[in-house]
C-alpha atoms as a PDB file:
ATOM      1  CA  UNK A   1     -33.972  -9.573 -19.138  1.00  0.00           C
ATOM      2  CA  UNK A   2     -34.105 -11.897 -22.097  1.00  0.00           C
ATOM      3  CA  UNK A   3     -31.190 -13.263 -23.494  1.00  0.00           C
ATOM      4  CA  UNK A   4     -27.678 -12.187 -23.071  1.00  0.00           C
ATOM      5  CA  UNK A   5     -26.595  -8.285 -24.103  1.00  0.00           C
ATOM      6  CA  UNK A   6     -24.701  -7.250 -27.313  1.00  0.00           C
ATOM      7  CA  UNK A   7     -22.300  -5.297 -25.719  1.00  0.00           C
ATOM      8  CA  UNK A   8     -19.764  -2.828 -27.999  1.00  0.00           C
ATOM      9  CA  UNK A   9     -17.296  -0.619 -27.604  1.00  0.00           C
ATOM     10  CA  UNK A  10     -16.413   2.900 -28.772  1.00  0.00           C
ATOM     11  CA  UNK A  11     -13.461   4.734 -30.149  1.00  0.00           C
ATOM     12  CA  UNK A  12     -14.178   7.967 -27.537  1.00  0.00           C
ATOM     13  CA  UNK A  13     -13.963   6.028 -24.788  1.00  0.00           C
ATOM     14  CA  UNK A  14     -10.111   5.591 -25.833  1.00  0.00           C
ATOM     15  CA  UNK A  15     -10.815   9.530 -26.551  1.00  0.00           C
ATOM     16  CA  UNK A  16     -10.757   9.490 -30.669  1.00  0.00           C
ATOM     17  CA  UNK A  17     -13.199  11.911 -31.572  1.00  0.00           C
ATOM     18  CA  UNK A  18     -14.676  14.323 -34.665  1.00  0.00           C
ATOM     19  CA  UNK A  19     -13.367  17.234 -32.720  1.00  0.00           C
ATOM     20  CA  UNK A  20     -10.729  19.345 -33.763  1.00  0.00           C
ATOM     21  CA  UNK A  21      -8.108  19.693 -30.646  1.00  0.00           C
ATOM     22  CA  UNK A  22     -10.184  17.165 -29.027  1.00  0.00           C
ATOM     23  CA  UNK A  23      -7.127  15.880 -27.421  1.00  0.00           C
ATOM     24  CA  UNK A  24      -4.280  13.292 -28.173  1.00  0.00           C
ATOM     25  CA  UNK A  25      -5.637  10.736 -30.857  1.00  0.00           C
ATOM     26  CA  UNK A  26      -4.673   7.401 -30.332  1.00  0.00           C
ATOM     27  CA  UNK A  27      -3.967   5.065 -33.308  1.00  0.00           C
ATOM     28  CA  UNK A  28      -6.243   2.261 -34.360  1.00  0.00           C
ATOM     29  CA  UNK A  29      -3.926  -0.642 -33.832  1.00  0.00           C
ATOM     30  CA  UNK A  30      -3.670   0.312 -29.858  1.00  0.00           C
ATOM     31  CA  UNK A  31      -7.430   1.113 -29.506  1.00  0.00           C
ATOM     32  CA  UNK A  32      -8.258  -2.168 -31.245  1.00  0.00           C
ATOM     33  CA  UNK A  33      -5.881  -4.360 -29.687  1.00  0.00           C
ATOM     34  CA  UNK A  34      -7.042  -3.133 -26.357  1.00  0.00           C
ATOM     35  CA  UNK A  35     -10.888  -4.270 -27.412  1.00  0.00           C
ATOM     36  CA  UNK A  36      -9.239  -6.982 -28.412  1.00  0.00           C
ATOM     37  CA  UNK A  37      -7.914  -7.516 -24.858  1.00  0.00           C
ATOM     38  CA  UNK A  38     -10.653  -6.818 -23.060  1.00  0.00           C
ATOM     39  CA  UNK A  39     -13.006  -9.815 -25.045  1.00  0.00           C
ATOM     40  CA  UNK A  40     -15.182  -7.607 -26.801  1.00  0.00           C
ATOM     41  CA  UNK A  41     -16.190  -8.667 -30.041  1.00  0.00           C
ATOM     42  CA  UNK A  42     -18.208  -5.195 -31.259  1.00  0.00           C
ATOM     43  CA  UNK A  43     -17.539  -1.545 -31.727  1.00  0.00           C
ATOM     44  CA  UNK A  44     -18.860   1.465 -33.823  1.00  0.00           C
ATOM     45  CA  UNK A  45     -16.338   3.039 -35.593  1.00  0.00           C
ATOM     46  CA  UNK A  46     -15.581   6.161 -34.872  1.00  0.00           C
ATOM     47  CA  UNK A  47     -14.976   9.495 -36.773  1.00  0.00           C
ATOM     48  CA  UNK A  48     -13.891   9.702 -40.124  1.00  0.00           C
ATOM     49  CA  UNK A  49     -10.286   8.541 -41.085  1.00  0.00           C
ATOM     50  CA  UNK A  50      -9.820   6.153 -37.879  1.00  0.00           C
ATOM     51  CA  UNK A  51     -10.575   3.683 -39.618  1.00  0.00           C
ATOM     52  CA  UNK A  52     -10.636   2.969 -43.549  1.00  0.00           C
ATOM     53  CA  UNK A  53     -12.907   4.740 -45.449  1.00  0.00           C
ATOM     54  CA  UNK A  54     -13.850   1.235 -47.844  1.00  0.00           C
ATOM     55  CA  UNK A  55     -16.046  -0.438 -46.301  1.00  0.00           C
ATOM     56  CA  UNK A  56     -14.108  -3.377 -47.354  1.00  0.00           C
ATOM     57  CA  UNK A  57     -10.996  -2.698 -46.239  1.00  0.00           C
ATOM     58  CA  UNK A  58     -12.692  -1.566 -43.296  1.00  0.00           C
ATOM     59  CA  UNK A  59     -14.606  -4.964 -42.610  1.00  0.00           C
ATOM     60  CA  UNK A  60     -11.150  -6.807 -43.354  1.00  0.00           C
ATOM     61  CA  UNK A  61      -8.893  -4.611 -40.187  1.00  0.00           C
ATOM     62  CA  UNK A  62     -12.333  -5.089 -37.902  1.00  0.00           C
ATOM     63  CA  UNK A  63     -12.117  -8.765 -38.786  1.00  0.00           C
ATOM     64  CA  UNK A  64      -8.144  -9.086 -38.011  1.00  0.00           C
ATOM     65  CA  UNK A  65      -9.394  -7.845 -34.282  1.00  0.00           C
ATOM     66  CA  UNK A  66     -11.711 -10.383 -33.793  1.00  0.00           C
ATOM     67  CA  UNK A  67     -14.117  -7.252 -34.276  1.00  0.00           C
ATOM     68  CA  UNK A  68     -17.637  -6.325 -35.846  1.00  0.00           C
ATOM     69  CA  UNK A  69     -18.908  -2.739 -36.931  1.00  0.00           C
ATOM     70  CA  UNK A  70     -22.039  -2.208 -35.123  1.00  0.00           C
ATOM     71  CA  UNK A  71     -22.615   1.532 -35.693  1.00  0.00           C
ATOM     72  CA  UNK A  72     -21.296   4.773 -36.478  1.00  0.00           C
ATOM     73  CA  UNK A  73     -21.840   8.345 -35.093  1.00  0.00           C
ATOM     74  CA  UNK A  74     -22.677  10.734 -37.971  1.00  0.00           C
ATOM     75  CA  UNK A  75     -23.114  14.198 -37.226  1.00  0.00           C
ATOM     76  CA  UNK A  76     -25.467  15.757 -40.159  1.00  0.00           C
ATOM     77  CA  UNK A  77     -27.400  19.334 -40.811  1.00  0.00           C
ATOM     78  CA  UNK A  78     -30.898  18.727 -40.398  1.00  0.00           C
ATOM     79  CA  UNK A  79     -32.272  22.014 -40.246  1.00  0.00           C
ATOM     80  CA  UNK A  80     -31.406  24.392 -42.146  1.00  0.00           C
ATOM     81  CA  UNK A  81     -33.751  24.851 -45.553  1.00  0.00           C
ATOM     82  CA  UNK A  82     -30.671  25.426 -47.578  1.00  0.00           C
ATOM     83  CA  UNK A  83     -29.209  22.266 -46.915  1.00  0.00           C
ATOM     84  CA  UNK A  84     -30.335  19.104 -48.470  1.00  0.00           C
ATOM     85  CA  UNK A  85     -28.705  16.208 -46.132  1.00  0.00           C
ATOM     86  CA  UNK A  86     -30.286  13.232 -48.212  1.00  0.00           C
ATOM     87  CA  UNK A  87     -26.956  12.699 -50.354  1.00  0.00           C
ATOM     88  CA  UNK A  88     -24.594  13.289 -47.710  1.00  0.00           C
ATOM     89  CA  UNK A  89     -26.610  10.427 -45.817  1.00  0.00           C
ATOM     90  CA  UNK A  90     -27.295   8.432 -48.874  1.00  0.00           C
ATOM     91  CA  UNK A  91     -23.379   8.150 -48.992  1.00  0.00           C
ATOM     92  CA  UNK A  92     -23.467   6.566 -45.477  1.00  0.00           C
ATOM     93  CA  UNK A  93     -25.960   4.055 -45.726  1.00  0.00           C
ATOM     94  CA  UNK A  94     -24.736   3.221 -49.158  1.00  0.00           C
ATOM     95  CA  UNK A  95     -21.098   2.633 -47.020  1.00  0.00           C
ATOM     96  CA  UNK A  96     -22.682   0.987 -43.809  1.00  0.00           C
ATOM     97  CA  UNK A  97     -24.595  -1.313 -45.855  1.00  0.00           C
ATOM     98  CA  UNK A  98     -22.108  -2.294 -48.343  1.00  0.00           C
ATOM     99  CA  UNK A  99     -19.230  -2.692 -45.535  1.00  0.00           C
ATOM    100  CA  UNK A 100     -22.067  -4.853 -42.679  1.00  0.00           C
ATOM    101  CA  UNK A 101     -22.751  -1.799 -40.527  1.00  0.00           C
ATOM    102  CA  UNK A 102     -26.416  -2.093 -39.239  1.00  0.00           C
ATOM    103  CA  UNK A 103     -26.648   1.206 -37.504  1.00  0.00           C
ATOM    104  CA  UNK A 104     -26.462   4.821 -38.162  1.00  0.00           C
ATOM    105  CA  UNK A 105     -26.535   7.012 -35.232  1.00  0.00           C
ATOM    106  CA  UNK A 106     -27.354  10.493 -36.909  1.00  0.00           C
ATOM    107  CA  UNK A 107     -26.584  13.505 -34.123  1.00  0.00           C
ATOM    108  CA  UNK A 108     -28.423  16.806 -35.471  1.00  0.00           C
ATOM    109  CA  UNK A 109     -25.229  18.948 -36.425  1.00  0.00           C
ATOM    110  CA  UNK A 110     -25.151  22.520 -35.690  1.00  0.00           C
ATOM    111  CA  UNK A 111     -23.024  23.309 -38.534  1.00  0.00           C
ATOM    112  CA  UNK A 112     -19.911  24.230 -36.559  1.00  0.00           C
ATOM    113  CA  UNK A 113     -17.358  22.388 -35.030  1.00  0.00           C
ATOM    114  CA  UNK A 114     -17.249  21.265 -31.554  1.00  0.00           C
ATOM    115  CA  UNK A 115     -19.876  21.124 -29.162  1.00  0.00           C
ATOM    116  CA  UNK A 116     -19.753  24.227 -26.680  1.00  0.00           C
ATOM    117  CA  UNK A 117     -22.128  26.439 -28.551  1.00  0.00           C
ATOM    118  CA  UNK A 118     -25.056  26.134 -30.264  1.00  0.00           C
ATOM    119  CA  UNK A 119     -28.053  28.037 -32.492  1.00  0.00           C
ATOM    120  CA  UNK A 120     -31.696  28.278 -31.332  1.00  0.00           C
ATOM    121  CA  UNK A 121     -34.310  26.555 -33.455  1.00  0.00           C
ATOM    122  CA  UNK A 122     -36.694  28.723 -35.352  1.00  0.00           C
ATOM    123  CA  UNK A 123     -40.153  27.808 -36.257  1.00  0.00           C
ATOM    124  CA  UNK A 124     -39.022  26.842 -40.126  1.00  0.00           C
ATOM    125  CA  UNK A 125     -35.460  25.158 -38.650  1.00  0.00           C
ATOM    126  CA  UNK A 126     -38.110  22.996 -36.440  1.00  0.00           C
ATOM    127  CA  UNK A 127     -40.130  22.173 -39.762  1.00  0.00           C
ATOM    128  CA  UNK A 128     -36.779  21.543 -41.717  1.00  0.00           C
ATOM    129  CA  UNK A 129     -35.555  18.847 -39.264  1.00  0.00           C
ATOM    130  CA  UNK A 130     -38.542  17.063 -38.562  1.00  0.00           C
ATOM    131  CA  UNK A 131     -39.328  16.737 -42.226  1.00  0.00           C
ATOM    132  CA  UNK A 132     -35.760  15.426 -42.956  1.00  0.00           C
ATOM    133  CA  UNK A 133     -36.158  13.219 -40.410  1.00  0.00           C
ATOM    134  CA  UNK A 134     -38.436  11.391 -41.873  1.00  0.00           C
ATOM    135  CA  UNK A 135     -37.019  11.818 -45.528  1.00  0.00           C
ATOM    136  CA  UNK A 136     -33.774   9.883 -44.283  1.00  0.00           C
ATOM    137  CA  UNK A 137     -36.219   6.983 -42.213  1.00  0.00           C
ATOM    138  CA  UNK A 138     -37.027   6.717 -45.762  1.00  0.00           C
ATOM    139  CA  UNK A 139     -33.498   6.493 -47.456  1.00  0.00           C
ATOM    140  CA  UNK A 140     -32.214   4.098 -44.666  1.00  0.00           C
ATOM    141  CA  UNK A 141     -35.134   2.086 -45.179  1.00  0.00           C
ATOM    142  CA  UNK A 142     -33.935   1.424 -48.970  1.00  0.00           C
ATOM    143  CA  UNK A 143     -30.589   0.699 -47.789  1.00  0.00           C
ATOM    144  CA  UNK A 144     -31.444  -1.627 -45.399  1.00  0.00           C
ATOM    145  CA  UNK A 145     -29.765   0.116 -42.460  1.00  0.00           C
ATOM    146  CA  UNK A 146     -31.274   1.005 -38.794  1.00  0.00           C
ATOM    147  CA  UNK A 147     -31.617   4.585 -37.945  1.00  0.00           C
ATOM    148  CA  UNK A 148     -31.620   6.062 -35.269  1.00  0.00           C
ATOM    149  CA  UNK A 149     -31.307   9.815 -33.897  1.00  0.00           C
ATOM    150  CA  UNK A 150     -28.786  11.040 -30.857  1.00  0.00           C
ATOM    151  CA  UNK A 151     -29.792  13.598 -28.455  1.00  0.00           C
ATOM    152  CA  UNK A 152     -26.448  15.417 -27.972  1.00  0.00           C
ATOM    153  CA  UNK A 153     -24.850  18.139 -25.740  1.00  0.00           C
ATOM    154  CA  UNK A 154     -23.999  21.261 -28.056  1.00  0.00           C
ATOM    155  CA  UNK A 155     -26.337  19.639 -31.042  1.00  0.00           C
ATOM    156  CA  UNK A 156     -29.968  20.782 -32.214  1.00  0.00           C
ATOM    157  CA  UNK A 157     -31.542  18.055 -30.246  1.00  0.00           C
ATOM    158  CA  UNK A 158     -30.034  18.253 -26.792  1.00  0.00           C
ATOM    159  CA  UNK A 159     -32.956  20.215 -23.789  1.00  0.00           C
ATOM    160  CA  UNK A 160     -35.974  17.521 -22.292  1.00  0.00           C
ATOM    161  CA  UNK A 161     -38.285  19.587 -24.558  1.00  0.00           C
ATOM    162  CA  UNK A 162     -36.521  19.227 -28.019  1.00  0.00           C
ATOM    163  CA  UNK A 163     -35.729  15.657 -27.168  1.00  0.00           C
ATOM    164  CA  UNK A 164     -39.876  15.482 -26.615  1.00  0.00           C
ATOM    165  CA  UNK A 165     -40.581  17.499 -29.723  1.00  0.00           C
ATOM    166  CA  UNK A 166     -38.932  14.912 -31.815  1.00  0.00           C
ATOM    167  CA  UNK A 167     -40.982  12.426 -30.095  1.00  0.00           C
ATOM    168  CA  UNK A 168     -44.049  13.774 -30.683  1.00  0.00           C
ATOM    169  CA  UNK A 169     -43.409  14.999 -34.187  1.00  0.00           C
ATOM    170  CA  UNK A 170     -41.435  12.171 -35.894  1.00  0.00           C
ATOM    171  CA  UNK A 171     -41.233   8.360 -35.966  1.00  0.00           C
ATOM    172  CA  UNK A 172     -37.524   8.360 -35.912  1.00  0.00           C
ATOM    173  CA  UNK A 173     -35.948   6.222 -33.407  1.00  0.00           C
ATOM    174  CA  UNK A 174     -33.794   7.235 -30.314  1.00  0.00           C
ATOM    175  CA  UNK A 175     -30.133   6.512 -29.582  1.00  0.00           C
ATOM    176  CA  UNK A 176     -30.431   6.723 -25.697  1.00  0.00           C
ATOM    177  CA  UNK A 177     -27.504   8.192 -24.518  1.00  0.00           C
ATOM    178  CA  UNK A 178     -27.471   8.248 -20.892  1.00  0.00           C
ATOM    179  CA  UNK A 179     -24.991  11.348 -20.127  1.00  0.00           C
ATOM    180  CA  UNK A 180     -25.691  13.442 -22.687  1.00  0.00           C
ATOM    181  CA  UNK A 181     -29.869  13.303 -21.852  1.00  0.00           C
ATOM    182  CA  UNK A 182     -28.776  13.984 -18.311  1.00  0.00           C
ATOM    183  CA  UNK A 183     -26.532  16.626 -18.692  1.00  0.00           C
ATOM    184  CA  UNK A 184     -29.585  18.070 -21.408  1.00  0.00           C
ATOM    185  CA  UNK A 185     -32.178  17.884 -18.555  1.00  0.00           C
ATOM    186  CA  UNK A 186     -33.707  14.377 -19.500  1.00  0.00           C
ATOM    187  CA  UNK A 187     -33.667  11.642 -16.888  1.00  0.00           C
ATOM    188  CA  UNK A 188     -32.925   8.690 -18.935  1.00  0.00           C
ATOM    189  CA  UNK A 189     -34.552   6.468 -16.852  1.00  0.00           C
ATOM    190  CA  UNK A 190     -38.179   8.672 -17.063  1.00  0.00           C
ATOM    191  CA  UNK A 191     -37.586   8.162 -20.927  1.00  0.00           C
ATOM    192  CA  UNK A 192     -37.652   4.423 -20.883  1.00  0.00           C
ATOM    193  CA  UNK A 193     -40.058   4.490 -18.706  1.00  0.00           C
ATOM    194  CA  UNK A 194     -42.094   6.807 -21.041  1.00  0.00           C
ATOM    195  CA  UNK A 195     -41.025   5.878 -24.808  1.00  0.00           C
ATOM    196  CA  UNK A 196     -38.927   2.502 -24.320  1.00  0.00           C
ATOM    197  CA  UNK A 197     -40.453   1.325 -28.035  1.00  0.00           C
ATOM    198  CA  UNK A 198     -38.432   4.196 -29.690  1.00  0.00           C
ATOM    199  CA  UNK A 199     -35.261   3.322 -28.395  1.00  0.00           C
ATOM    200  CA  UNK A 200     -33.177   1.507 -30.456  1.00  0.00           C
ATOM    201  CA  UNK A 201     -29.532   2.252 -29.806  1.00  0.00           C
ATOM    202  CA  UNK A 202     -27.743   2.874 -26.545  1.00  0.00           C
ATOM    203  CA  UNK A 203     -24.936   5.008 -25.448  1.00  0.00           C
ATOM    204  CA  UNK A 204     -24.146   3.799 -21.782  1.00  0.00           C
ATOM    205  CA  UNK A 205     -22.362   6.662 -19.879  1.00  0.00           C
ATOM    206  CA  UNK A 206     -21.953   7.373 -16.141  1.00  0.00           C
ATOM    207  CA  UNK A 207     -21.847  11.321 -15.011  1.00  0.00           C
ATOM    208  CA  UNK A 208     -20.911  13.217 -12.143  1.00  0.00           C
ATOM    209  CA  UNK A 209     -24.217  15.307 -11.505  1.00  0.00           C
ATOM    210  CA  UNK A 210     -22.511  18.257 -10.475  1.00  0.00           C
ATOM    211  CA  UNK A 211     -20.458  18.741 -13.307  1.00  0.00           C
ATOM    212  CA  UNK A 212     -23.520  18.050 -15.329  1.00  0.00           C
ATOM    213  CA  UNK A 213     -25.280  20.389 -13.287  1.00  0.00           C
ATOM    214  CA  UNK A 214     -22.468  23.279 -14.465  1.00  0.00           C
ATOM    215  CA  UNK A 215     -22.685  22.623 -18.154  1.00  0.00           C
ATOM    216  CA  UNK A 216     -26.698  23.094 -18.223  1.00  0.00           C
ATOM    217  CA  UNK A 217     -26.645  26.250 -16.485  1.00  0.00           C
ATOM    218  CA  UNK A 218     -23.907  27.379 -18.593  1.00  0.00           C
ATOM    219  CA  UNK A 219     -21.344  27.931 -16.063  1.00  0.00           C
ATOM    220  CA  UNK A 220     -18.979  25.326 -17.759  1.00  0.00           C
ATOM    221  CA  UNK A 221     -17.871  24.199 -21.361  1.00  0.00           C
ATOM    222  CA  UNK A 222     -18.732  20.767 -22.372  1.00  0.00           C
ATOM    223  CA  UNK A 223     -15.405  20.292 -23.440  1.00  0.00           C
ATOM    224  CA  UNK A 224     -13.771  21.734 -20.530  1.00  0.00           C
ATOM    225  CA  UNK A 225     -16.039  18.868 -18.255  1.00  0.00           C
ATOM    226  CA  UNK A 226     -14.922  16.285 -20.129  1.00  0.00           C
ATOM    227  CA  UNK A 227     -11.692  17.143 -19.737  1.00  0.00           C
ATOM    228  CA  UNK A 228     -12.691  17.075 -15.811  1.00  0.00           C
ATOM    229  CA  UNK A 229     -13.990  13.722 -15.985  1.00  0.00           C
ATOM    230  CA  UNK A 230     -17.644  14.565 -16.145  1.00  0.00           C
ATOM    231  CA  UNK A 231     -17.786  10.973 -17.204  1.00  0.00           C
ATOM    232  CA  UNK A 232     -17.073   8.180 -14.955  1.00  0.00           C
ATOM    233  CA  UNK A 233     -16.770   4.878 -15.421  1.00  0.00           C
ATOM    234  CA  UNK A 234     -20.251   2.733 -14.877  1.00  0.00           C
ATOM    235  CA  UNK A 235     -21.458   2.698 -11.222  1.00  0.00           C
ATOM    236  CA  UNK A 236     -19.042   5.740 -10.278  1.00  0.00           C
ATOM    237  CA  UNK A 237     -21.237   8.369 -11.288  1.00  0.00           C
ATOM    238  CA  UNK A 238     -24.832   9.524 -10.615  1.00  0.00           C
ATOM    239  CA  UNK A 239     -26.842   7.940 -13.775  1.00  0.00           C
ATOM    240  CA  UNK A 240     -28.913   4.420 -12.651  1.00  0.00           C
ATOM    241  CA  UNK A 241     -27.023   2.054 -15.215  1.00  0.00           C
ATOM    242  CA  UNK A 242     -28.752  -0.673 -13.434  1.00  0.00           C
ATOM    243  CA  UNK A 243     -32.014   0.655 -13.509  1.00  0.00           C
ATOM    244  CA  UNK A 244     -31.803   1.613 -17.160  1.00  0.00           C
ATOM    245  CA  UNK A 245     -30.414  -1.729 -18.259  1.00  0.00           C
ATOM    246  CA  UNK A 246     -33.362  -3.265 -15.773  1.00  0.00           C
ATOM    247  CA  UNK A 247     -36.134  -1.387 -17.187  1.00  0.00           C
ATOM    248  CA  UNK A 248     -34.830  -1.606 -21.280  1.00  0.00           C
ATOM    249  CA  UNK A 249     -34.691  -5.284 -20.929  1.00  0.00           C
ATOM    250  CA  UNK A 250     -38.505  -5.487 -18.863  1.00  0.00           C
ATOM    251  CA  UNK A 251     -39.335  -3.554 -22.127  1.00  0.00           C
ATOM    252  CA  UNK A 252     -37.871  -6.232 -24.619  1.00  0.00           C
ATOM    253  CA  UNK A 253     -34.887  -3.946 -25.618  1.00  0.00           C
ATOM    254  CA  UNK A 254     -32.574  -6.597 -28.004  1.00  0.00           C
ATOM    255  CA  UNK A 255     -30.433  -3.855 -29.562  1.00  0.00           C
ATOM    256  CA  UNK A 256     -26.413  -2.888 -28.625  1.00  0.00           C
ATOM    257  CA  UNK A 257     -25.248  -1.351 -25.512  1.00  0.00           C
ATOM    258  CA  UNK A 258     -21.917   0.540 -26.277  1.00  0.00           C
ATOM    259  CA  UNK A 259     -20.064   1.087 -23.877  1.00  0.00           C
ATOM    260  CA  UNK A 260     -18.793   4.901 -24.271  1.00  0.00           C
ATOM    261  CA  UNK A 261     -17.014   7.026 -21.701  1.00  0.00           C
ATOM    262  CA  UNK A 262     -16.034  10.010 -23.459  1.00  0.00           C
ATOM    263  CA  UNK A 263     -12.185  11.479 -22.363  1.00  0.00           C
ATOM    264  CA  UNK A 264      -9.622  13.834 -23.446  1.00  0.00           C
ATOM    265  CA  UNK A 265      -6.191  12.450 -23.589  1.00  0.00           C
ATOM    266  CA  UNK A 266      -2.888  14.776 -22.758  1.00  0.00           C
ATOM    267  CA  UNK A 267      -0.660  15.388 -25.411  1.00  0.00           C
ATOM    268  CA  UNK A 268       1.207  12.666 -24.494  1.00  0.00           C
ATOM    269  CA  UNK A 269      -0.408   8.923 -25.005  1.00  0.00           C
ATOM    270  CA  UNK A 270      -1.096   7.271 -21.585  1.00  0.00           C
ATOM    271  CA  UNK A 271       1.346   4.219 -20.916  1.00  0.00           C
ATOM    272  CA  UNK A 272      -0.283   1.066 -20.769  1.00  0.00           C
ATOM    273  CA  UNK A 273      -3.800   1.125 -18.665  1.00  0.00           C
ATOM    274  CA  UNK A 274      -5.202   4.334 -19.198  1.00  0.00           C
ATOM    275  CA  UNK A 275      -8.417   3.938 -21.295  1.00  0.00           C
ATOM    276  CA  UNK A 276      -8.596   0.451 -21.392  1.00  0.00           C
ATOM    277  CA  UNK A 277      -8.732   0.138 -17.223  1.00  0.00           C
ATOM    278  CA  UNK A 278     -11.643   2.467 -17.310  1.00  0.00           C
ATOM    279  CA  UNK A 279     -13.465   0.618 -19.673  1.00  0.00           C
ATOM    280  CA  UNK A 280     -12.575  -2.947 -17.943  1.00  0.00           C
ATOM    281  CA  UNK A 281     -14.090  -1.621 -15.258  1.00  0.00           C
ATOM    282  CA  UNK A 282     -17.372  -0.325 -16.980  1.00  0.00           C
ATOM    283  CA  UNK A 283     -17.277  -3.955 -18.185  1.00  0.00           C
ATOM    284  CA  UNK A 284     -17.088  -5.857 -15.027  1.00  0.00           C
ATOM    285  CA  UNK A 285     -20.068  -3.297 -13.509  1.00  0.00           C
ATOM    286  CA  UNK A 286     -22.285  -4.285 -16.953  1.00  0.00           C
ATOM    287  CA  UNK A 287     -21.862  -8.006 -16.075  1.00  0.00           C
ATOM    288  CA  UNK A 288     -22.726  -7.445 -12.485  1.00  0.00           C
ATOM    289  CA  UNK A 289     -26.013  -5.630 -13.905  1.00  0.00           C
ATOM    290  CA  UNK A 290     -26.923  -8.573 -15.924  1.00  0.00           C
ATOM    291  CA  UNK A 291     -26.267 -10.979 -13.697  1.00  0.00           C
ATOM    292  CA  UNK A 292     -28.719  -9.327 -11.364  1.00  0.00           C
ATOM    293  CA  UNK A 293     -31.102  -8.782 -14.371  1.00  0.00           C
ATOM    294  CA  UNK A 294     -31.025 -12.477 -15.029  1.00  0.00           C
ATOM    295  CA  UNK A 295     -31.313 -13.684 -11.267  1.00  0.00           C
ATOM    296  CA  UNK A 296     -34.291 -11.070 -11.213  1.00  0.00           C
ATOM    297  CA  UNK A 297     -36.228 -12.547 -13.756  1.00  0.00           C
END
């Protein structure tokens, strides 16, 4: 592995999320204090209304933490023909770029809220999404902002074989997210193995295979395994972090790793620990990883 990794954080692993009822939302000064505390210097920035929606004002609380906007998650209609997502997404590079956000991780919305059911893709909804794919390569190109797309549980892109389709059929690069292409039916290590040139962003998750296992074959609700800890912090689940990490640096992989264990808090906030342990620990497994990495090379 060359050089050291750009490590981030995320909001969801402190469980603020998009998703309405997702769970108790914690407020930004706690989540960001607790990066804070932890040493890391990077985050994306999670849904809408955590943080400020000027990019300024937004760059100026990151800044107070010690903190840098890496990325965003930004869940947009791709394919349906009576949808034009270009403005919508000519908004957010306009706002990433003008507030020092390199990164826009676009998920391929479904339309509806949540992420327990989804549509099937049609012949002209395949054509739609691949075309607009490339149409907003295009617009972040102008804008000066990397793109990339995120296979996601309960989006359009989620199964081994749509993930593949937009391999084949676009140029758009991957955000690799390593529980949500397991619990689709993608080994994330085969991808990087196959395709490590198109990934450009990384989600690093742990998963318990079994619950993953329930939410493919439809016998559980994402949202009801997260809520059962379907993810675990790094090297307590079944995904091979190591390998991964091993195998994207091999490849020359310089872009972020965020760390991003999704959970559903109570009603109740947690008292101190919580979220922040979990991710300290994630942490201390990533440095073991590349400290390996390193003596390996």
């Amino acid at each position: 592995m060359s050089g050291a990794m750009r490590i981030a954080a995320a909001p969801i692993s402190w469980g603020v999320c998009e998703v309405p009822d997702w769970g108790h939302q914690l407020d930004r000064e706690r989540v960001l204090g607790e990066m804070r505390a932890l040493g890391l210097t990077a985050t994306e920035l999670g849904p809408d209304g955590f943080l400020p929606p000027s990019p300024g004002h937004r760059r100026e609380l990151l800044d107070s933490y010690g903190l840098r906007g890496i990325g965003g998650f930004v869940p947009v209609v791709l394919h349906d023909p009576a949808y034009d997502p270009v403005p919508e997404a000519r908004a957010t590079f306009r706002s990433f770029a003008e507030g020092g956000v390199e990164t826009v991780v676009l998920a391929a919305a479904t339309g509806a809220d949540g992420y327990d059911e989804r549509p099937v893709l049609d012949i002209g909804g395949w054509k739609t999404l691949l075309g607009n794919l490339g149409r907003l390569l295009d617009e972040a190109e102008e804008f000066g902002r990397a793109v990339t797309l995120h296979p996601h549980v309960g989006t359009m892109i989620e199964k081994r074989d749509e993930v593949d389709r937009v391999l084949d059929g676009s140029a758009m690069p991957l955000c690799l997210d390593t529980g949500h292409l397991l619990i689709g039916g993608t080994d994330p290590l085969d991808l990087v193995s196959r395709a490590a040139a198109r990934v450009a962003h990384v989600h690093l998750k742990d998963v318990d295979a079994t619950l993953a296992e329930q939410v493919s074959a439809g016998k559980l609700g994402y949202t009801e395994a997260v809520r059962a800890a379907i993810y675990r912090p790094l090297g307590r689940g079944d995904v091979d972090v190591a390998g991964i990490v091993t195998r994207l640096g091999q490849a020359g992989y310089q872009g972020w790793y965020v760390m991003e264990q999704d959970v559903i808090l109570g009603e109740e906030p947690p008292a101190d620990g919580g979220p922040q342990e979990a991710v300290r620990e994630s942490l201390a497994y990533l440095a073991g990883v590349a400290s390996g990495a390193e003596g390996d090379a």
